[in-house]
C-alpha atoms as a PDB file:
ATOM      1  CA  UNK A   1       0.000   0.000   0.000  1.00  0.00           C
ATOM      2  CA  UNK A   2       1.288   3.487  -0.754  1.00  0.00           C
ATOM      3  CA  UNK A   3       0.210   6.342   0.852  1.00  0.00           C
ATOM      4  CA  UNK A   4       1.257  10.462  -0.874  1.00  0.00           C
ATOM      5  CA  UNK A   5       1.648  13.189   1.098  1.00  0.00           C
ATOM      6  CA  UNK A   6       0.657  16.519  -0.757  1.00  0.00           C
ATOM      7  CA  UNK A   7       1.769  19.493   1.324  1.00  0.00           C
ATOM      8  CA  UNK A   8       0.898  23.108  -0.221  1.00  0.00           C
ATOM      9  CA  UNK A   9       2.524  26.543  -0.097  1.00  0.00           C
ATOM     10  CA  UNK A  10       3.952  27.887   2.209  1.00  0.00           C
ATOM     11  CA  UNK A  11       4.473  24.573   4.304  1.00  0.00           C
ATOM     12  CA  UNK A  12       8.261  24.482   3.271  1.00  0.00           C
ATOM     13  CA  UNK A  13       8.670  27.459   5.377  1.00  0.00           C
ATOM     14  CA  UNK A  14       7.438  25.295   8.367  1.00  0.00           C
ATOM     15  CA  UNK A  15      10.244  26.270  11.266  1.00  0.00           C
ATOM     16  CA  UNK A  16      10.930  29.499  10.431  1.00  0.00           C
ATOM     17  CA  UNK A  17       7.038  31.444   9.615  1.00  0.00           C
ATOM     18  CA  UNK A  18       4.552  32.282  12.725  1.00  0.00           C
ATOM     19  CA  UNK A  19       6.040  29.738  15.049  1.00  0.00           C
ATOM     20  CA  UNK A  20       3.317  31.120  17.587  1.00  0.00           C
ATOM     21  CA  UNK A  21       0.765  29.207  14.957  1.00  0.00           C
ATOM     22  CA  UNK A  22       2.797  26.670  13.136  1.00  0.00           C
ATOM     23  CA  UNK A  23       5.225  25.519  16.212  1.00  0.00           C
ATOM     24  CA  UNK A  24       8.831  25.167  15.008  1.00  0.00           C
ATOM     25  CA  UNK A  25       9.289  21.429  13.825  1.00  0.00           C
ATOM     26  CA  UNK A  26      10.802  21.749   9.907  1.00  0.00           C
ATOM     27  CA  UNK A  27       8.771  19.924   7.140  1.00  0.00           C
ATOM     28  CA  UNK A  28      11.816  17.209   6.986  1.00  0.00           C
ATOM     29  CA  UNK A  29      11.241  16.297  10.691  1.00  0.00           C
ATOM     30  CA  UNK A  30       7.363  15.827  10.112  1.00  0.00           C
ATOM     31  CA  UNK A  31       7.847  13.274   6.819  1.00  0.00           C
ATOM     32  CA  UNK A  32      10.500  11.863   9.016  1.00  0.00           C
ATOM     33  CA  UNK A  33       8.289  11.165  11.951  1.00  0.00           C
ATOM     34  CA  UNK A  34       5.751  10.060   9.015  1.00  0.00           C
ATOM     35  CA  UNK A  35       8.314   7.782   7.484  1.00  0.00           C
ATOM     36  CA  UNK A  36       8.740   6.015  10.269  1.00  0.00           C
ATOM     37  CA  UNK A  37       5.372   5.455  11.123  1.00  0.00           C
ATOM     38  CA  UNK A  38       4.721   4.237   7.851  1.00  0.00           C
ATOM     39  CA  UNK A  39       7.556   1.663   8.063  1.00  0.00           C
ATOM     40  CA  UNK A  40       6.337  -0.022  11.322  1.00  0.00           C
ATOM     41  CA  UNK A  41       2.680  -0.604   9.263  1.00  0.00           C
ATOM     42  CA  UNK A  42       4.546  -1.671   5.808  1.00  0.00           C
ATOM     43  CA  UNK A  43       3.762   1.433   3.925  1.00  0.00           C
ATOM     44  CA  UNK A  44       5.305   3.125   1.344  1.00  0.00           C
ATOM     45  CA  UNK A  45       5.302   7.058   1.495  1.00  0.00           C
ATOM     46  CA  UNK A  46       6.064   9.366  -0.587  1.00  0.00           C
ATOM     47  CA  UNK A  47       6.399  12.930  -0.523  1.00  0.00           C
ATOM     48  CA  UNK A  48       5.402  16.040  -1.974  1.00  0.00           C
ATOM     49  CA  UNK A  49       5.390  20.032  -1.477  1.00  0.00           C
ATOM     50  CA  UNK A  50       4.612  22.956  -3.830  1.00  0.00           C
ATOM     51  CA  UNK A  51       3.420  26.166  -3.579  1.00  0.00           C
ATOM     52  CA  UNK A  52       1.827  25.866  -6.934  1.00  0.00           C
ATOM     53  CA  UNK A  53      -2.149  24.941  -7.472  1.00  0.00           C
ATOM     54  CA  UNK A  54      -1.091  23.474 -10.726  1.00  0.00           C
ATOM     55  CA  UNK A  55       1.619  21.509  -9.282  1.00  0.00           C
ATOM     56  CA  UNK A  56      -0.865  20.307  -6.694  1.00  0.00           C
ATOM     57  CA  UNK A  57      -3.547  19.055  -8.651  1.00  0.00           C
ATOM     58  CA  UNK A  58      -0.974  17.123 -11.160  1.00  0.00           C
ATOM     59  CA  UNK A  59       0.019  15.338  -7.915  1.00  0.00           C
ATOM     60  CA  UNK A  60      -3.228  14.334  -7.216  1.00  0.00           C
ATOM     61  CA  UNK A  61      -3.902  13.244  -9.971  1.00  0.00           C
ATOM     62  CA  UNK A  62      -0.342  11.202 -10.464  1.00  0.00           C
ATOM     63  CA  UNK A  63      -1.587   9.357  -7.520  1.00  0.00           C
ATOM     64  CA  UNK A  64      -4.547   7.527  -9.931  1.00  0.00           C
ATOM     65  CA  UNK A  65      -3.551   4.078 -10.541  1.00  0.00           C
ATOM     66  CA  UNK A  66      -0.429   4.779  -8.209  1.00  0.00           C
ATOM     67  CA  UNK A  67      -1.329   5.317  -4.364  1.00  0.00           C
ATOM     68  CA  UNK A  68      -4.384   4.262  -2.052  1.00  0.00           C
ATOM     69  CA  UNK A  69      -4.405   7.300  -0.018  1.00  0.00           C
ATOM     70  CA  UNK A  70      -3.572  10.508   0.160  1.00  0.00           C
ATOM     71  CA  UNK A  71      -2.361  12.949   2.982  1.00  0.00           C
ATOM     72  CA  UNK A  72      -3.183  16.585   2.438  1.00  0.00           C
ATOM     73  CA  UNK A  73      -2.316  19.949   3.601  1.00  0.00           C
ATOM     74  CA  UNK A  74      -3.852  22.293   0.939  1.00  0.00           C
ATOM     75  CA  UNK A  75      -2.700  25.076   3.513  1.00  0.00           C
ATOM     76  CA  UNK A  76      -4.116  28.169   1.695  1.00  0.00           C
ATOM     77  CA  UNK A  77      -5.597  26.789  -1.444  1.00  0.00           C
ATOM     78  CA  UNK A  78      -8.115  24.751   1.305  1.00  0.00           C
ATOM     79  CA  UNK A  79     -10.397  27.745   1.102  1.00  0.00           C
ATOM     80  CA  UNK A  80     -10.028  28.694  -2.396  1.00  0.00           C
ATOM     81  CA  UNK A  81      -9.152  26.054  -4.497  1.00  0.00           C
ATOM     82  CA  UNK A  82     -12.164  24.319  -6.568  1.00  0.00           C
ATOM     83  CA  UNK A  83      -9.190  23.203  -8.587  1.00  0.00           C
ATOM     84  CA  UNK A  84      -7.901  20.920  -5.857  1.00  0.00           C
ATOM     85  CA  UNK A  85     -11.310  20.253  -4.243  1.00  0.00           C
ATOM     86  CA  UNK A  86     -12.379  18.790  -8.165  1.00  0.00           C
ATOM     87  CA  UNK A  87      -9.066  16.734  -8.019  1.00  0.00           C
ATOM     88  CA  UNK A  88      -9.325  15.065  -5.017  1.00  0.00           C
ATOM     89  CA  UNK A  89     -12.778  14.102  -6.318  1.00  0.00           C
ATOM     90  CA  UNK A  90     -12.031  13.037  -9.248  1.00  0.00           C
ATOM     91  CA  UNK A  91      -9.716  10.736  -8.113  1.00  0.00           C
ATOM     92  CA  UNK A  92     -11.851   8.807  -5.640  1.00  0.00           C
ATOM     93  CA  UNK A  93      -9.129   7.786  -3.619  1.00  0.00           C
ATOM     94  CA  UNK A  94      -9.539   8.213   0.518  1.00  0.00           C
ATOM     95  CA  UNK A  95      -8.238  11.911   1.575  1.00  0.00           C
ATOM     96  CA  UNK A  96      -7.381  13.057   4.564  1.00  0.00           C
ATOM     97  CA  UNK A  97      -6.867  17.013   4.697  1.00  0.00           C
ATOM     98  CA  UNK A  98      -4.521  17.949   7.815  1.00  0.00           C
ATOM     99  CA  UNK A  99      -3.989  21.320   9.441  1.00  0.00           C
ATOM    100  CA  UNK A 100      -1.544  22.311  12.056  1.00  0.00           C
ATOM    101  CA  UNK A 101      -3.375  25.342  13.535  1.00  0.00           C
ATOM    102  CA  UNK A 102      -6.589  25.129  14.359  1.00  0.00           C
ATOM    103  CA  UNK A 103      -8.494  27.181  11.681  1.00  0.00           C
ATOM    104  CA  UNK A 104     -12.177  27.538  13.094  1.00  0.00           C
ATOM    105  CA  UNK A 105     -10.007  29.241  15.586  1.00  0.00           C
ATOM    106  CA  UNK A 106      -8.892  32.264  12.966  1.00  0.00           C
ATOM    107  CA  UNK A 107      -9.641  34.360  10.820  1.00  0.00           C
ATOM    108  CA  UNK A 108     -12.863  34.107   9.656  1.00  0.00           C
ATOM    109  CA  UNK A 109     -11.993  33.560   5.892  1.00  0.00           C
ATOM    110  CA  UNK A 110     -10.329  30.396   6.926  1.00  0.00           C
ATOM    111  CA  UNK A 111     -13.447  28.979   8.332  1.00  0.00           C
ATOM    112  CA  UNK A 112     -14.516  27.701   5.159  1.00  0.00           C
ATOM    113  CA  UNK A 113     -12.737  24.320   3.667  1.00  0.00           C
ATOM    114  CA  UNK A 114     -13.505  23.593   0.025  1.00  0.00           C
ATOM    115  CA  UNK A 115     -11.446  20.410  -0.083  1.00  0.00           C
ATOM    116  CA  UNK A 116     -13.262  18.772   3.125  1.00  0.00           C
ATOM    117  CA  UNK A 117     -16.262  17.763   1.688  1.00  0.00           C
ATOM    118  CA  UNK A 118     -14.385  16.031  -0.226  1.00  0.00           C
ATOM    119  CA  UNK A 119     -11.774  14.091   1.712  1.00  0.00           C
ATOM    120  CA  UNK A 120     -12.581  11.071   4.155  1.00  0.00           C
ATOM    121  CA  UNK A 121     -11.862  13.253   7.517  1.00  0.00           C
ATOM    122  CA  UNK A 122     -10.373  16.610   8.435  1.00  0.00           C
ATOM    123  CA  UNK A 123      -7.690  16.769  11.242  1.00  0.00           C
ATOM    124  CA  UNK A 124      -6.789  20.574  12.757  1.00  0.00           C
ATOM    125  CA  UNK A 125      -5.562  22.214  15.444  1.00  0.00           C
ATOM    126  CA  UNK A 126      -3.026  19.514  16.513  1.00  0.00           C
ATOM    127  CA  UNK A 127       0.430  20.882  15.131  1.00  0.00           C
ATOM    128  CA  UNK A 128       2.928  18.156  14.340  1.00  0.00           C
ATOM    129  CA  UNK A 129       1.056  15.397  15.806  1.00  0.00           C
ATOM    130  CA  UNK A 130      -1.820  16.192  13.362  1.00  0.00           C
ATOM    131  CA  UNK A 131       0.113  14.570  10.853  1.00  0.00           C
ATOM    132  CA  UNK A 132       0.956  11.289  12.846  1.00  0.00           C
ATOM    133  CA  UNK A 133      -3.204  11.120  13.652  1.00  0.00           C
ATOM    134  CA  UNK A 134      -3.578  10.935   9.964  1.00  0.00           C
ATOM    135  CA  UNK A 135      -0.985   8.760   8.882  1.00  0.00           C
ATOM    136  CA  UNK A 136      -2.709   6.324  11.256  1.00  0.00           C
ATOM    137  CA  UNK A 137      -6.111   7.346   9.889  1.00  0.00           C
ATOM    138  CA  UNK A 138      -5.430   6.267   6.146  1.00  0.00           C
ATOM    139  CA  UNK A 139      -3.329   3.093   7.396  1.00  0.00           C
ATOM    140  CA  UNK A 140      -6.646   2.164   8.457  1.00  0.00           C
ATOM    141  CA  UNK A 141      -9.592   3.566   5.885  1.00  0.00           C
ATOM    142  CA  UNK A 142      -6.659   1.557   2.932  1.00  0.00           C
ATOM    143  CA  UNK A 143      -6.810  -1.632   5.670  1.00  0.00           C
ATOM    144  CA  UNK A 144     -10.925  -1.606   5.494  1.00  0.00           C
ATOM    145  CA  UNK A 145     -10.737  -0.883   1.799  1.00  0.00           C
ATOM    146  CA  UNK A 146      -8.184  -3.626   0.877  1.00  0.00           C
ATOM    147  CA  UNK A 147     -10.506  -6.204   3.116  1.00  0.00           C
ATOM    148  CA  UNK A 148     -14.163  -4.544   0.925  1.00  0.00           C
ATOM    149  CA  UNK A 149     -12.137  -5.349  -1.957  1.00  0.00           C
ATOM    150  CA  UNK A 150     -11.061  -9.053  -0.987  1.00  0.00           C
ATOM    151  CA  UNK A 151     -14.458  -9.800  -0.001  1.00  0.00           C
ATOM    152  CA  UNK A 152     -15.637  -8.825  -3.529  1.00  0.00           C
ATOM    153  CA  UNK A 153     -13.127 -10.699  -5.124  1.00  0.00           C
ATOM    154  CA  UNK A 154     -14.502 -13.984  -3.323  1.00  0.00           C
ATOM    155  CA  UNK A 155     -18.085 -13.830  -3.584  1.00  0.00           C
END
């Protein structure tokens, strides 16, 4: 099973930008938390980070054919970004969208997800560790779908 972690703009700068919001863990040190994670449960990961919508929605759409779930952090583009929301659809393959701050706790323009509806669950508002909660989360929606599908298979 192969699980792709999408991670949008801005999300390089993890570390360094608003460590009041984002905490001050690096992107490398969350994917290598992730890794590891994924090792222990026989996953393969792979990852990916752009601050391009383009760039983003060619990922997701890469991962057709190639991964059974996805990890996302839209970041910005979550509450603008039909483009992405329409990929993730299109794909049909189980989403999980993933934000470090809290953002029903902000601004107001950042109550609104587009890509949500979309995506098997949400997780906000737990920093870092939001990221290990969802790595754990698709481990096990890919588990229940890989048992649907060798059910099927033998009736």
């Amino acid at each position: 099973m192969k699980v792709v972690v999408i991670q949008g703009p801005n999300l390089n700068m993890l570390g360094i930008r608003e460590q009041n919001i984002y905490g001050n863990m690096k992107l490398d040190d969350i994917h290598r938390l992730m890794a590891g994670v994924a090792e222990q449960n026989g996953v393969e990961i792979e990852f990916f980070q752009s601050n391009l919508e383009g760039e983003i929605v060619d990922k997701i759409q890469e991962c057709l054919g190639d991964a059974e779930g996805i990890i996302i952090n839209p970041a910005a583009y979550t509450h603008t970004s039909i483009a992405i929301r329409d990929a993730i659809s299109a794909v049909r393959i189980p989403t999980i969208e993933v934000h470090l701050s809290n953002i029903y706790q902000r601004e107001e323009f950042r109550h609104k997800s587009l890509t949500a509806p979309v995506c098997a669950g949400q997780i906000t508002g737990f920093g870092p560790f939001g990221y290990h909660l969802a790595i754990i989360s698709i481990i096990q929606i890919m588990s229940e779908v890989a048992s649907l599908q060798q059910e099927s298979a033998t009736e």
